[in-house]
N, C-alpha and C. Protein backbone atom coordinates (compact mmCIF):
# COMPACT_ATOMS: atom_id res chain seq x y z
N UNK A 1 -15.93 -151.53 -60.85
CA UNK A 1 -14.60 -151.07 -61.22
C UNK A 1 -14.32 -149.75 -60.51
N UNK A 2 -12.70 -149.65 -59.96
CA UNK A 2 -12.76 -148.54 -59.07
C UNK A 2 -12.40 -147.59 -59.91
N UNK A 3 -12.44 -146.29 -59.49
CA UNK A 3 -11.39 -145.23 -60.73
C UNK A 3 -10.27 -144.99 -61.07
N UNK A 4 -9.38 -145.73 -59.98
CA UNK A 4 -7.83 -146.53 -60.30
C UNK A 4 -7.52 -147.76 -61.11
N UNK A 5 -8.52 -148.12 -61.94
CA UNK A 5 -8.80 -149.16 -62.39
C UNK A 5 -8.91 -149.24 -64.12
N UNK A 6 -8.47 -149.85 -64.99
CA UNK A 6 -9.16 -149.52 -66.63
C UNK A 6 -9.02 -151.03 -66.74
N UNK A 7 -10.29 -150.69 -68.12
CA UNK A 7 -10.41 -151.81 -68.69
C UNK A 7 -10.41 -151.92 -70.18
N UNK A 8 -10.39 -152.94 -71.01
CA UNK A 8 -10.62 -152.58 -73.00
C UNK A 8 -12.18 -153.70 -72.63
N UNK A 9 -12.49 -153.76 -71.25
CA UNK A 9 -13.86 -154.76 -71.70
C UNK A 9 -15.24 -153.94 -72.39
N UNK A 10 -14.89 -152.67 -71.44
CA UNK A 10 -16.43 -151.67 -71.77
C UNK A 10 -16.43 -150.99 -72.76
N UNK A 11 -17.42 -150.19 -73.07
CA UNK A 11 -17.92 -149.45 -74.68
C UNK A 11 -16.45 -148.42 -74.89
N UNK A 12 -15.97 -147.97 -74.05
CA UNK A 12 -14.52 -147.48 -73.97
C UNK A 12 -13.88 -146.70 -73.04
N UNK A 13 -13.18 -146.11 -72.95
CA UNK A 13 -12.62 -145.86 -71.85
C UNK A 13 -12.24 -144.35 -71.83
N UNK A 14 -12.51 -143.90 -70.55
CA UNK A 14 -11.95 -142.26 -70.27
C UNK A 14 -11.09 -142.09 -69.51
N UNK A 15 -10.02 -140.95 -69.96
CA UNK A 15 -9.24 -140.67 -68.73
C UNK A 15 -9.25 -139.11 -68.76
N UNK A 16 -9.37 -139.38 -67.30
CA UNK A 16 -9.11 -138.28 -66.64
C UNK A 16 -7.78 -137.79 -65.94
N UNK A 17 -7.55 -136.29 -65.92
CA UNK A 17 -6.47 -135.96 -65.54
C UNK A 17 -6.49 -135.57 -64.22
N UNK A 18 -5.82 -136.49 -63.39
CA UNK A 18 -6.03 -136.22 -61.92
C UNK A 18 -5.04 -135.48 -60.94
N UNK A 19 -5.30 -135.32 -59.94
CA UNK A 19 -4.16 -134.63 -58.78
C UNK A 19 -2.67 -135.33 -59.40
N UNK A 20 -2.19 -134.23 -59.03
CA UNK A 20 -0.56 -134.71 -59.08
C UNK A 20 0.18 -134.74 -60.76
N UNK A 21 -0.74 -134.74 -61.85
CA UNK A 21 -0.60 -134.87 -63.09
C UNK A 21 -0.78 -136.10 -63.60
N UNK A 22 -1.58 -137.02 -62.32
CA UNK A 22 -1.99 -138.34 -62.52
C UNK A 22 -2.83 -138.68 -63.23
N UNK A 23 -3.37 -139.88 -64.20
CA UNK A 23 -4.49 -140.46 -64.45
C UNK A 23 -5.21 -140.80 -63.93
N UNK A 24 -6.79 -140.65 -64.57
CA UNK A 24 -7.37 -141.87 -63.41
C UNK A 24 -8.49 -141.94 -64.91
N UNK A 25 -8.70 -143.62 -64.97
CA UNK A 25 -9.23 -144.21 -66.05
C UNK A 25 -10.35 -144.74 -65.55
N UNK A 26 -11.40 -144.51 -66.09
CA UNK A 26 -12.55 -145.32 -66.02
C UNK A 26 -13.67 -145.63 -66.92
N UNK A 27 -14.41 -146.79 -66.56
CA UNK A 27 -14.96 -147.21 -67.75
C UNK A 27 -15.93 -146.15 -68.27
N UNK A 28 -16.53 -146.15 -69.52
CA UNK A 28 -17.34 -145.29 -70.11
C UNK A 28 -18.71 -145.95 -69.26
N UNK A 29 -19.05 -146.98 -69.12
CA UNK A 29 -20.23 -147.08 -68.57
C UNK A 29 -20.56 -146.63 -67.13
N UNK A 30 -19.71 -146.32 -66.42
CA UNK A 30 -19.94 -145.90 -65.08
C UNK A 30 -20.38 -144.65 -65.36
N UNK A 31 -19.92 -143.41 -65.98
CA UNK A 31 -20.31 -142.37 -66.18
C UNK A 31 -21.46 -141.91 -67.07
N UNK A 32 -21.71 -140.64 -65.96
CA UNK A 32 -22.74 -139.61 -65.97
C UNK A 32 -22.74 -138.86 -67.44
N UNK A 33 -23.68 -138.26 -67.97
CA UNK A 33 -23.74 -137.72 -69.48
C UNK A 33 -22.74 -136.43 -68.63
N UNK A 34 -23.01 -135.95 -67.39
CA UNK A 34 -21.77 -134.54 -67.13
C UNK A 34 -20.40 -134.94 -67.29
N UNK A 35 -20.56 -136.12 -66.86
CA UNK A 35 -18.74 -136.53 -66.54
C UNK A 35 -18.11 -136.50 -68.08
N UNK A 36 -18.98 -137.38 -68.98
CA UNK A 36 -18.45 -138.00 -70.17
C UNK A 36 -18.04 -136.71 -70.97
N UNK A 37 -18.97 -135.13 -70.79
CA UNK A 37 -18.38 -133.82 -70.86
C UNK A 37 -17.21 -133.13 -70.51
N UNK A 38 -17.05 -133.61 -69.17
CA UNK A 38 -15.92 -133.46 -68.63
C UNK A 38 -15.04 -133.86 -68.65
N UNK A 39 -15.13 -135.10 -69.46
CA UNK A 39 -13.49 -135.41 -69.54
C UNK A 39 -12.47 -135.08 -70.23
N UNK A 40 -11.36 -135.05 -69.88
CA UNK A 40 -10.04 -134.82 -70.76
C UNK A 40 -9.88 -135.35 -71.87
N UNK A 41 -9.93 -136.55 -72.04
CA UNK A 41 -9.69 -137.37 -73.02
C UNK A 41 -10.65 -138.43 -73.03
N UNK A 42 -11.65 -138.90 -74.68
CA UNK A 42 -12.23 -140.22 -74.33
C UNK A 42 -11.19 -141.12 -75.94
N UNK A 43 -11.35 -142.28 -75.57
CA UNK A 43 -11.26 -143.26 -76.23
C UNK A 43 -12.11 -144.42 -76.44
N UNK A 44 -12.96 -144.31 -77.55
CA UNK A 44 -14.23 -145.02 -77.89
C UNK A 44 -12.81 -146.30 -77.87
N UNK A 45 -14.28 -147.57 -78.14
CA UNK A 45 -13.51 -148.79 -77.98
C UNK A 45 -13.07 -148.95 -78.78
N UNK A 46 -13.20 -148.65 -80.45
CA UNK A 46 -12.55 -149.05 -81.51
C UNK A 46 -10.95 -148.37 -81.88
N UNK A 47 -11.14 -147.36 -81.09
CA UNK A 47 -10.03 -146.86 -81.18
C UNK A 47 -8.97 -147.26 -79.59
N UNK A 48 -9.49 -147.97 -79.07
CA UNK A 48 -8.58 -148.43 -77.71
C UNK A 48 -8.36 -149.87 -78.37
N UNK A 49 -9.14 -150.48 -79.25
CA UNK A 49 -8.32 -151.73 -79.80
C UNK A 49 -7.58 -151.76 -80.74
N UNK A 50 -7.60 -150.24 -81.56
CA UNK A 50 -6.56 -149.92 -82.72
C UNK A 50 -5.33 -149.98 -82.37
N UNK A 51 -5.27 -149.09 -81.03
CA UNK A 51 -4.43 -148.71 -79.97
C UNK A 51 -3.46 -149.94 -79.69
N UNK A 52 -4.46 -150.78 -79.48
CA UNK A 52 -4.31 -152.47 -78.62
C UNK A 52 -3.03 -152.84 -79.41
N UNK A 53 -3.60 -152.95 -80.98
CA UNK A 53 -3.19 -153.82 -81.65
C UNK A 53 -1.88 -153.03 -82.78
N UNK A 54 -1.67 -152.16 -82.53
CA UNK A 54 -0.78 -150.75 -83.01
C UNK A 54 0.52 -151.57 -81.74
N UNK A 55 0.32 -151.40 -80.79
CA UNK A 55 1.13 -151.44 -79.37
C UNK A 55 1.34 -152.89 -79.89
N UNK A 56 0.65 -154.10 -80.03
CA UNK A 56 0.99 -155.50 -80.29
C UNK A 56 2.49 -155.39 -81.67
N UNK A 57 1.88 -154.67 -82.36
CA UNK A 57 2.79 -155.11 -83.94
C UNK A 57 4.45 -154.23 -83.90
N UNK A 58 3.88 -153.31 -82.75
CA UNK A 58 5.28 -152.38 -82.05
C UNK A 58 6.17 -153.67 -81.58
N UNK A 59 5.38 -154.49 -80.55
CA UNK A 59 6.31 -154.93 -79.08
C UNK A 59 6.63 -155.98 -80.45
N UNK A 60 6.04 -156.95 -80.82
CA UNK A 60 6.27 -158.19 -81.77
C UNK A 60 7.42 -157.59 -82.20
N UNK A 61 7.57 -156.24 -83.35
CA UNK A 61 9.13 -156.34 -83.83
C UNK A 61 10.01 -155.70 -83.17
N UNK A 62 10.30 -155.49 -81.97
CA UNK A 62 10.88 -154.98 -81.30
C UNK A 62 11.56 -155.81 -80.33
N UNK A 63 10.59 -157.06 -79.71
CA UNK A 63 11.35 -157.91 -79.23
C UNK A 63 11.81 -159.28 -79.53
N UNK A 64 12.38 -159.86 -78.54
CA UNK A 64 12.51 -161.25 -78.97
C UNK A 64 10.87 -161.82 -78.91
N UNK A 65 11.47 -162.85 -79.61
CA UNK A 65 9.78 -164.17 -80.03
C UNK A 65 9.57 -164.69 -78.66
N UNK A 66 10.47 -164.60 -77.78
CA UNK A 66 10.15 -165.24 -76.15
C UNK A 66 8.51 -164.74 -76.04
N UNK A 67 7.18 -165.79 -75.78
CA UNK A 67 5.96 -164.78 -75.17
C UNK A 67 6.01 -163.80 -73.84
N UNK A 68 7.04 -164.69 -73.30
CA UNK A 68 6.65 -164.17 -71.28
C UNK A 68 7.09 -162.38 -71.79
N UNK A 69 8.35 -162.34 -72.47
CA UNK A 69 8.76 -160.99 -72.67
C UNK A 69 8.33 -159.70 -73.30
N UNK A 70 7.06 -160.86 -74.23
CA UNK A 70 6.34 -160.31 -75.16
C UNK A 70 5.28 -159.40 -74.49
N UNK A 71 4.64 -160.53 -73.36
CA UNK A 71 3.76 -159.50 -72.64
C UNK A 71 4.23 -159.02 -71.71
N UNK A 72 5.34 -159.22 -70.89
CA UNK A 72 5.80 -158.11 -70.20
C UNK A 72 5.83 -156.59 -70.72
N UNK A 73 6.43 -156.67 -72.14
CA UNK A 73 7.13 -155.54 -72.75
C UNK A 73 5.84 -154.40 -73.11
N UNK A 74 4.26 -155.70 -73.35
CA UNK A 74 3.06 -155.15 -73.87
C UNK A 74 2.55 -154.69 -72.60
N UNK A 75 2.42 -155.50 -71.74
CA UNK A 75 1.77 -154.55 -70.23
C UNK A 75 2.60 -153.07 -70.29
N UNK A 76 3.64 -153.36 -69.62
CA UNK A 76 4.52 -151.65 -69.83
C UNK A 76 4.19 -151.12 -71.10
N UNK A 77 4.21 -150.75 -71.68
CA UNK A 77 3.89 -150.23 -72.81
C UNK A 77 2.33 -149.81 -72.93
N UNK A 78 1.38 -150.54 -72.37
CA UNK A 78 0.12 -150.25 -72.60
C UNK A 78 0.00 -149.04 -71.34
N UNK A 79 0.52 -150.23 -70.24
CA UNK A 79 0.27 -148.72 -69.18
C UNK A 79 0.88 -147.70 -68.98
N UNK A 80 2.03 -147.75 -69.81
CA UNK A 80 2.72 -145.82 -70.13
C UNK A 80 1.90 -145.16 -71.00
N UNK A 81 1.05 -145.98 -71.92
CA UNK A 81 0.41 -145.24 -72.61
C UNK A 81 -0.82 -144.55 -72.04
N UNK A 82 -1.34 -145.43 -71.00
CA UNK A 82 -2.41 -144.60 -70.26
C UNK A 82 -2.24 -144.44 -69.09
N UNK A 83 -1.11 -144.08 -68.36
CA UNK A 83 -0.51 -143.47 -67.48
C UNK A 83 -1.21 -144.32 -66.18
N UNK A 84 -1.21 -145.46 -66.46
CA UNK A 84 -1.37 -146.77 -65.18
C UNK A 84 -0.35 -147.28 -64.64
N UNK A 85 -0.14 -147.33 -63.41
CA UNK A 85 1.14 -147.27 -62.74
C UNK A 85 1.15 -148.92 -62.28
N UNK A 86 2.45 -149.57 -62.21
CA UNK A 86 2.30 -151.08 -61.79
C UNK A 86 2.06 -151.46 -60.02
N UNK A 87 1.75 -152.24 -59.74
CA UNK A 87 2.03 -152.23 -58.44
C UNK A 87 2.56 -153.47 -58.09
């Protein structure tokens, strides 16, 4: 996994605050006991699926029952929350 990259697969996830006022997310398992010090922000996994599922019960009453829109609305939404940009 690169450091432009996140995932909810690993033990959890860090972000870091990068050039520009950018993110950059990466898994907890790639990192060093210094880094995991260093970071800005961590989010153990239980709390990135609280997160998950907080963001699910948002988009559900907020949008229509359509799915395609459902996860459109949940991708955006997940990645404003951790400052992941679309491409």
């Amino acid at each position: 996994m690169s450091k432009e990259e996140w995932s909810l697969k690993g033990k959890g996830i860090i972000v870091k605050c990068g050039e520009n006022l950018g993110y950059v997310v990466i898994s907890e398992e790639t990192l060093s006991q210094k880094e995991r010090e260093n970071a800005d922000i961590f989010y153990p996994k239980h709390t990135v699926e609280f997160l998950r599922k907080k963001l699910i019960e948002d988009v559900k009453r907020t949008v229509p029952s359509d799915e395609e829109l459902l996860i459109a609305v949940l991708v955006k939404r997940i990645n404003k929350r951790f400052g992941v940009e679309n491409e």
